[in-house]
C-alpha atoms as a PDB file:
ATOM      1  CA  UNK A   1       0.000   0.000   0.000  1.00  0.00           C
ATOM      2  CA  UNK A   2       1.103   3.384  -0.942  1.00  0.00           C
ATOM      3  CA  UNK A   3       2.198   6.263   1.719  1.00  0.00           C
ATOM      4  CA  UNK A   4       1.929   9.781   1.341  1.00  0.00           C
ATOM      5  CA  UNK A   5       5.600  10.300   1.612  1.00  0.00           C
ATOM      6  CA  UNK A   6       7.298  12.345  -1.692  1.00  0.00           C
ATOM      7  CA  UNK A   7      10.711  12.266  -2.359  1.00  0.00           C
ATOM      8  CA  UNK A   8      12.215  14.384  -4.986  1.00  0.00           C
ATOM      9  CA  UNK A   9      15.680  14.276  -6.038  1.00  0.00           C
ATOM     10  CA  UNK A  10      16.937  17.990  -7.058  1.00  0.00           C
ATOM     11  CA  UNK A  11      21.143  16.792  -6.437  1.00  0.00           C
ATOM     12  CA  UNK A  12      21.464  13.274  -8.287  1.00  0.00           C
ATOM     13  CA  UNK A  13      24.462  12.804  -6.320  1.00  0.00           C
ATOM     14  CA  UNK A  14      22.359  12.091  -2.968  1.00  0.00           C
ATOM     15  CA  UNK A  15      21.979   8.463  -4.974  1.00  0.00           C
ATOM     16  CA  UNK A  16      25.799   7.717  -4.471  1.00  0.00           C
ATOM     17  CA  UNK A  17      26.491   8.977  -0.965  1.00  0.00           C
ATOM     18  CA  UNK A  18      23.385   7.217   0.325  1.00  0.00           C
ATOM     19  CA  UNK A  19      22.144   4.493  -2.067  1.00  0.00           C
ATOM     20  CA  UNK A  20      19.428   3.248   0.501  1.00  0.00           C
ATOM     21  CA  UNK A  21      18.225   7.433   1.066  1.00  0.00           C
ATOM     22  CA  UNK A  22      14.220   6.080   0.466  1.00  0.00           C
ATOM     23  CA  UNK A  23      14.597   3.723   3.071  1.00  0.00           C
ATOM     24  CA  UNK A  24      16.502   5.959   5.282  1.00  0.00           C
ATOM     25  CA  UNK A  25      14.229   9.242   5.030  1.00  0.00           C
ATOM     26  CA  UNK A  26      10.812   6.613   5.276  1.00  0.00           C
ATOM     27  CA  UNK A  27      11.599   5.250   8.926  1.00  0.00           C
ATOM     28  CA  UNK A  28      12.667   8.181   9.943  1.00  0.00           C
ATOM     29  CA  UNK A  29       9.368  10.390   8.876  1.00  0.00           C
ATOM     30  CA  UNK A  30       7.624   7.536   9.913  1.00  0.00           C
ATOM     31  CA  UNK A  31       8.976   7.659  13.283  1.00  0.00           C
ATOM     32  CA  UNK A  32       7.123  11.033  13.889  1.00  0.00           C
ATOM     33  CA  UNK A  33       4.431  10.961  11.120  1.00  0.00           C
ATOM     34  CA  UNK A  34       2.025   8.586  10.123  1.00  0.00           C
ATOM     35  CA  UNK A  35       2.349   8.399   6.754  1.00  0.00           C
ATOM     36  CA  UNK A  36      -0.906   6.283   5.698  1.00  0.00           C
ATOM     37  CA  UNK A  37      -2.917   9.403   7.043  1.00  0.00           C
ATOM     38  CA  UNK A  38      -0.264  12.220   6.103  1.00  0.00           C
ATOM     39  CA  UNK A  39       1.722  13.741   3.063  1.00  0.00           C
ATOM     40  CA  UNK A  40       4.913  14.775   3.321  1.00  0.00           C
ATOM     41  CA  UNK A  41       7.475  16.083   0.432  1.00  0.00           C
ATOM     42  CA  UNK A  42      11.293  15.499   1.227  1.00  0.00           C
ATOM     43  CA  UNK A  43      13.635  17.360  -1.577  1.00  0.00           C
ATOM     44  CA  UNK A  44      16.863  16.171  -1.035  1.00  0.00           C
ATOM     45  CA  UNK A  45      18.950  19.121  -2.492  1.00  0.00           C
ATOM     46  CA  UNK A  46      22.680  21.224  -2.501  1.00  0.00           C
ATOM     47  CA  UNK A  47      23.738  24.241  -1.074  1.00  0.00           C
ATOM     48  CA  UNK A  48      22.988  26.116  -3.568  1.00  0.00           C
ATOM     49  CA  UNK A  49      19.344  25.091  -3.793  1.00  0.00           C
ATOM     50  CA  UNK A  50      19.084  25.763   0.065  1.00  0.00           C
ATOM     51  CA  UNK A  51      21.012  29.002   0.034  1.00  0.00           C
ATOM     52  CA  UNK A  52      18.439  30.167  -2.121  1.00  0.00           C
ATOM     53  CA  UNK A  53      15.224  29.220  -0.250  1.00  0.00           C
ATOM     54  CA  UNK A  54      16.705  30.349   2.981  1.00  0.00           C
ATOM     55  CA  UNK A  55      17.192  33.493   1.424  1.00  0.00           C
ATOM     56  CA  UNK A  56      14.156  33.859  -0.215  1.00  0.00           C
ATOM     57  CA  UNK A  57      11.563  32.488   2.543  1.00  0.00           C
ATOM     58  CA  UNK A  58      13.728  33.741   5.994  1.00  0.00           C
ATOM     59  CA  UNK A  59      15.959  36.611   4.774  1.00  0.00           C
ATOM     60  CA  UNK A  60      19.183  34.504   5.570  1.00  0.00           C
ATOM     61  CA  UNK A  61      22.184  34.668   2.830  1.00  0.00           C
ATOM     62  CA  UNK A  62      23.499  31.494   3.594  1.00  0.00           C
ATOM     63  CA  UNK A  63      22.865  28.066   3.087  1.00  0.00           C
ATOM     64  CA  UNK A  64      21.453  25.591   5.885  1.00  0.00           C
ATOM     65  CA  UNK A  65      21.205  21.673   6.578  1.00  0.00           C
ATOM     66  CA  UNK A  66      17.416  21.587   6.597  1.00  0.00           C
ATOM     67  CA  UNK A  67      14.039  23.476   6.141  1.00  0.00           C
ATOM     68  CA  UNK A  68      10.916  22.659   6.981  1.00  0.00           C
ATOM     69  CA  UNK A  69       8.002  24.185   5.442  1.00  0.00           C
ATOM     70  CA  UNK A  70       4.764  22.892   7.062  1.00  0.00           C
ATOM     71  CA  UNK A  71       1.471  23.479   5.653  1.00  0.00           C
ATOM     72  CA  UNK A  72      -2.024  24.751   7.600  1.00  0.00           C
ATOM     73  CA  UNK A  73      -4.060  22.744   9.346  1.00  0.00           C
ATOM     74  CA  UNK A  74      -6.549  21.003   6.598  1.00  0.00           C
ATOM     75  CA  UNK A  75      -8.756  18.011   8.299  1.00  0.00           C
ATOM     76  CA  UNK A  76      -9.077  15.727   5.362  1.00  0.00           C
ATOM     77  CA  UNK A  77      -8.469  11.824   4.954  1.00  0.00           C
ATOM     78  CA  UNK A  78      -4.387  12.211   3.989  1.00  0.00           C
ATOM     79  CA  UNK A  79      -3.463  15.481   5.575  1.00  0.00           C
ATOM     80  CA  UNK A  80      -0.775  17.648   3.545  1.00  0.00           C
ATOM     81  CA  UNK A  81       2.068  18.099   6.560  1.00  0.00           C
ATOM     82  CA  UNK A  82       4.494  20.281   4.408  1.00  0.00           C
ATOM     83  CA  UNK A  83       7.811  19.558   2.981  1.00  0.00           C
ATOM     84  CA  UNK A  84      11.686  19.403   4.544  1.00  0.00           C
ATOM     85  CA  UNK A  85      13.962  20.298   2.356  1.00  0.00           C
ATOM     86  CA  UNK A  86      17.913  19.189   2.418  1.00  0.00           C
ATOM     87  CA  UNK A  87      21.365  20.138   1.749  1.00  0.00           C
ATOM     88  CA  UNK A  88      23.636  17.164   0.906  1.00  0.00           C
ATOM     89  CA  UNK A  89      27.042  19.493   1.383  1.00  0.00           C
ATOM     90  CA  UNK A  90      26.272  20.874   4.608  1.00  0.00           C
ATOM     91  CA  UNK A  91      25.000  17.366   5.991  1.00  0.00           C
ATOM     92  CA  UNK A  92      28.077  15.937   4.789  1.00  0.00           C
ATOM     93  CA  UNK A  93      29.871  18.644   6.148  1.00  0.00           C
ATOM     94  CA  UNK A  94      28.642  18.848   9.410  1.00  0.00           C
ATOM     95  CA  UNK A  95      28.956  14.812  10.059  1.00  0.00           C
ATOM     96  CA  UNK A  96      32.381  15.325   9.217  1.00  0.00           C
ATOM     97  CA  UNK A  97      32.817  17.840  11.938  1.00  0.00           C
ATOM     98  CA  UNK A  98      30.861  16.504  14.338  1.00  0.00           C
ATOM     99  CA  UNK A  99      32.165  12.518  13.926  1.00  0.00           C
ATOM    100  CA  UNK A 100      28.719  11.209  13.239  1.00  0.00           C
ATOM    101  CA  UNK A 101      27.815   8.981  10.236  1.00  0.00           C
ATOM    102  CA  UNK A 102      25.977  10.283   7.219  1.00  0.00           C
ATOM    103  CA  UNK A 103      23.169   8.236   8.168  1.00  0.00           C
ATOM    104  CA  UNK A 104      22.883   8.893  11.614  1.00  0.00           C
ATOM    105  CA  UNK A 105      23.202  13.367  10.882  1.00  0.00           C
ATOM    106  CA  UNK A 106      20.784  12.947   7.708  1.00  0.00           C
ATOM    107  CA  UNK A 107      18.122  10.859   9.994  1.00  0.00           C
ATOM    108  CA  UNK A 108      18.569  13.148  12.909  1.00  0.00           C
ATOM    109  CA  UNK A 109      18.119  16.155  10.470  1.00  0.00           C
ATOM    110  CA  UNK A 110      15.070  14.185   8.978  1.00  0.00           C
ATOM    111  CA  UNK A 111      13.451  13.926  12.516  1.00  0.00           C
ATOM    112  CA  UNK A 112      14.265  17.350  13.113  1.00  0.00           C
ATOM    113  CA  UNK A 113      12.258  18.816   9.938  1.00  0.00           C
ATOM    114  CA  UNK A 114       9.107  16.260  10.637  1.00  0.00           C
ATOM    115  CA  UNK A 115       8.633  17.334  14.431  1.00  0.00           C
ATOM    116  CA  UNK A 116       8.592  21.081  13.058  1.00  0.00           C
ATOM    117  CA  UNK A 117       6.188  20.217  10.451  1.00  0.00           C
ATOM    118  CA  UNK A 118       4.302  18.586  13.323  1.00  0.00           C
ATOM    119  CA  UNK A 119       4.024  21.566  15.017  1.00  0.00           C
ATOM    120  CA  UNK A 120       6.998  21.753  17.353  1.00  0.00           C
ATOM    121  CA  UNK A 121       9.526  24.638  17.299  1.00  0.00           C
ATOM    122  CA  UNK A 122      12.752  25.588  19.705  1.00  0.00           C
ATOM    123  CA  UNK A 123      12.374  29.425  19.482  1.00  0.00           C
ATOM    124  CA  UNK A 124      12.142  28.975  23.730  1.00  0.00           C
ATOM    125  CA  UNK A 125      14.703  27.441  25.544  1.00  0.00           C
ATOM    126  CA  UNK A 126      11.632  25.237  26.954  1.00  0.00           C
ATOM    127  CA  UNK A 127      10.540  24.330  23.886  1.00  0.00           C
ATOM    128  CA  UNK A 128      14.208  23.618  22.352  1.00  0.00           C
ATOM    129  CA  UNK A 129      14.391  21.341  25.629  1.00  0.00           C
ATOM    130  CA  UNK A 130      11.355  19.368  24.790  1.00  0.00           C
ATOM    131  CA  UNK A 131      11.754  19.307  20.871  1.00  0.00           C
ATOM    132  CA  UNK A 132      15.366  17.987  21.388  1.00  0.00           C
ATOM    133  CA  UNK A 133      14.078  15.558  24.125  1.00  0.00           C
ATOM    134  CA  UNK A 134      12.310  13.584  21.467  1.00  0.00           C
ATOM    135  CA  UNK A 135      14.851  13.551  18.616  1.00  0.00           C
ATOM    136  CA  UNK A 136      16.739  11.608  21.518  1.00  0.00           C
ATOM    137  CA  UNK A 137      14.286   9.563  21.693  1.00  0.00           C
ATOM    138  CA  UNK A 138      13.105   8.658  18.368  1.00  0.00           C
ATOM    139  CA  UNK A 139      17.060   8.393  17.339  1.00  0.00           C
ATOM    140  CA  UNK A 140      17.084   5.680  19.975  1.00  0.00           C
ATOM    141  CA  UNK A 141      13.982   3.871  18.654  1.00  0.00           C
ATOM    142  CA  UNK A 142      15.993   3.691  15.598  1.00  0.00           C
ATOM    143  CA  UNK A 143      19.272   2.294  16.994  1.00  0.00           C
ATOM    144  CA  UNK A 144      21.112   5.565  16.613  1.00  0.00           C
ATOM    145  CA  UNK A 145      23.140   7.421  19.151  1.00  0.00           C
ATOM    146  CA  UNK A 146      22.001  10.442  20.810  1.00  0.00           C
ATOM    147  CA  UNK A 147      22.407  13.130  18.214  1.00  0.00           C
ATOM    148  CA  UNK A 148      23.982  16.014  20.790  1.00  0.00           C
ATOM    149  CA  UNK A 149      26.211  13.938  22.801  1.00  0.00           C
ATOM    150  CA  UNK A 150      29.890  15.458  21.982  1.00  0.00           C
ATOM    151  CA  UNK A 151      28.827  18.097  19.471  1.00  0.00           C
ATOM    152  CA  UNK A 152      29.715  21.268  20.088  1.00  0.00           C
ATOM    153  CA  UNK A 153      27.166  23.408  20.976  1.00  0.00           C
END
């Protein structure tokens, strides 16, 4: 049976780095969103892409690792969440720096982007505290270390 999970290659070379990427960015939507009663679009793009939607849709020249976009509230049968949108060069930047595995940073970056289009945020240290709370958790669900321990921060 189908999901309602999109995934849209805009940098072909997300294929080589992570050959499995469908399988990767499924469980780990799935482990916030239920995806036989929700949409959601993941573009998996480069820096360049990224740079220019930060830009364009929250005034920031620079690019970022990911962006959520999550759509209003609509009550019908398979509910549009909203996409989350990726940079493969800063991902595979930032695992570099921070020792983690491509994997691991791209599913804890995945997690990130469906709890926001889920309605969390971290704009409050109380709400950074919870939302980071249950990355921990879900990473752990999903056999992965705890995405802040030894980054720096």
């Amino acid at each position: 049976m189908p999901d309602g999970l999109q995934i849209s290659l805009q940098e072909k070379r997300w294929r080589q780095v992570l050959p499995n990427y469908r399988s990767i960015c499924r469980k780990a939507v799935s482990a916030i969103i239920n995806l036989k009663q929700a949409e959601v679009s993941i573009v998996l793009a480069d820096d360049a892409f990224v740079h220019q939607l930060n830009l364009e849709y929250r005034n920031m020249d620079k690019s970022t690792n990911v962006l959520s976009f999550p759509m209003p509230f609509v009550d019908v049968p398979m509910r549009p969440m909203g996409d989350i949108v990726l940079s493969l060069d800063t991902i595979e930047k930032e695992a570099g720096e921070q020792g983690k595995t491509f994997e691991a940073h791209l599913t804890h970056l995945l997690i990130h982007g469906a709890l926001h289009l889920s309605g969390y945020d971290h704009i409050s240290d109380d709400e950074a505290k919870r939302m980071e709370a249950l990355e921990m958790e879900k990473m752990k669900s999903l056999g992965y270390n705890n995405p802040y321990e030894g980054e720096i921060r």
